[in-house]
Protein backbone atom coordinates (compact mmCIF):
# COMPACT_ATOMS: atom_id res chain seq x y z
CA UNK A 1 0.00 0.00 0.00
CA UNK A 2 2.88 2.82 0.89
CA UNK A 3 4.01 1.99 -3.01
CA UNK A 4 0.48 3.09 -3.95
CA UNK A 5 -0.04 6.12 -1.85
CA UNK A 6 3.10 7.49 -3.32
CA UNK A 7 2.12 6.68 -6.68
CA UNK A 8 5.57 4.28 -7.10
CA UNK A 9 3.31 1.64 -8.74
CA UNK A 10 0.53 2.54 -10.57
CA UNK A 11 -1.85 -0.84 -10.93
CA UNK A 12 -4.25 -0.81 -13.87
CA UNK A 13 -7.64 -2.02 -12.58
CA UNK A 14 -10.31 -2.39 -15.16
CA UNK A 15 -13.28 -4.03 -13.35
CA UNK A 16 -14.21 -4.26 -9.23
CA UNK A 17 -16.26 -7.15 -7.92
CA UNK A 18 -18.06 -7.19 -4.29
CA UNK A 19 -16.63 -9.81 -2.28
CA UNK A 20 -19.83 -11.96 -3.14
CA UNK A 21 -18.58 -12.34 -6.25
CA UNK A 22 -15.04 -13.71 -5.80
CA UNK A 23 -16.05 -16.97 -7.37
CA UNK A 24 -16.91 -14.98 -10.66
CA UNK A 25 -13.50 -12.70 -10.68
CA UNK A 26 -11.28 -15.40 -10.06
CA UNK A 27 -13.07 -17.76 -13.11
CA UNK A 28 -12.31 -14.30 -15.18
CA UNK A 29 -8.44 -14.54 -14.14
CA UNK A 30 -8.39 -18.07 -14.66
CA UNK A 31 -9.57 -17.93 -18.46
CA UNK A 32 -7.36 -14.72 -19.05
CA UNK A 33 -10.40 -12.35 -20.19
CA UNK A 34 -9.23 -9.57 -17.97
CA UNK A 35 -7.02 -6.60 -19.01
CA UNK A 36 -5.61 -5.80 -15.99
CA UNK A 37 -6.59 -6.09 -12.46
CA UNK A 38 -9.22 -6.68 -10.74
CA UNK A 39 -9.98 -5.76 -7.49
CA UNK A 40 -12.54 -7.45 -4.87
CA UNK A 41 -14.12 -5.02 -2.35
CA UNK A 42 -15.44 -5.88 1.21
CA UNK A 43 -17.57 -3.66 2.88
CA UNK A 44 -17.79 -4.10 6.86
């Protein structure tokens, strides 16, 4: 994260999933049909 906030590395996320949806994200990775990242959120 402190690479991040200072802007060292610079990740290219294309799509966000809620956390209910991990399943779904990580069958994208697997197959390749992602651009970049992707990021999961989680909400308290």
């Amino acid at each position: 994260v402190p690479l991040i906030a200072s802007r060292a590395v610079d990740p290219y996320i294309t799509e966000t999933y809620p956390w209910e949806r991990a399943p779904e994200a990580h069958r994208r990775l697997e197959g390749r049909q992602t651009q970049g990242k992707l990021a999961l959120l989680h909400t308290n």
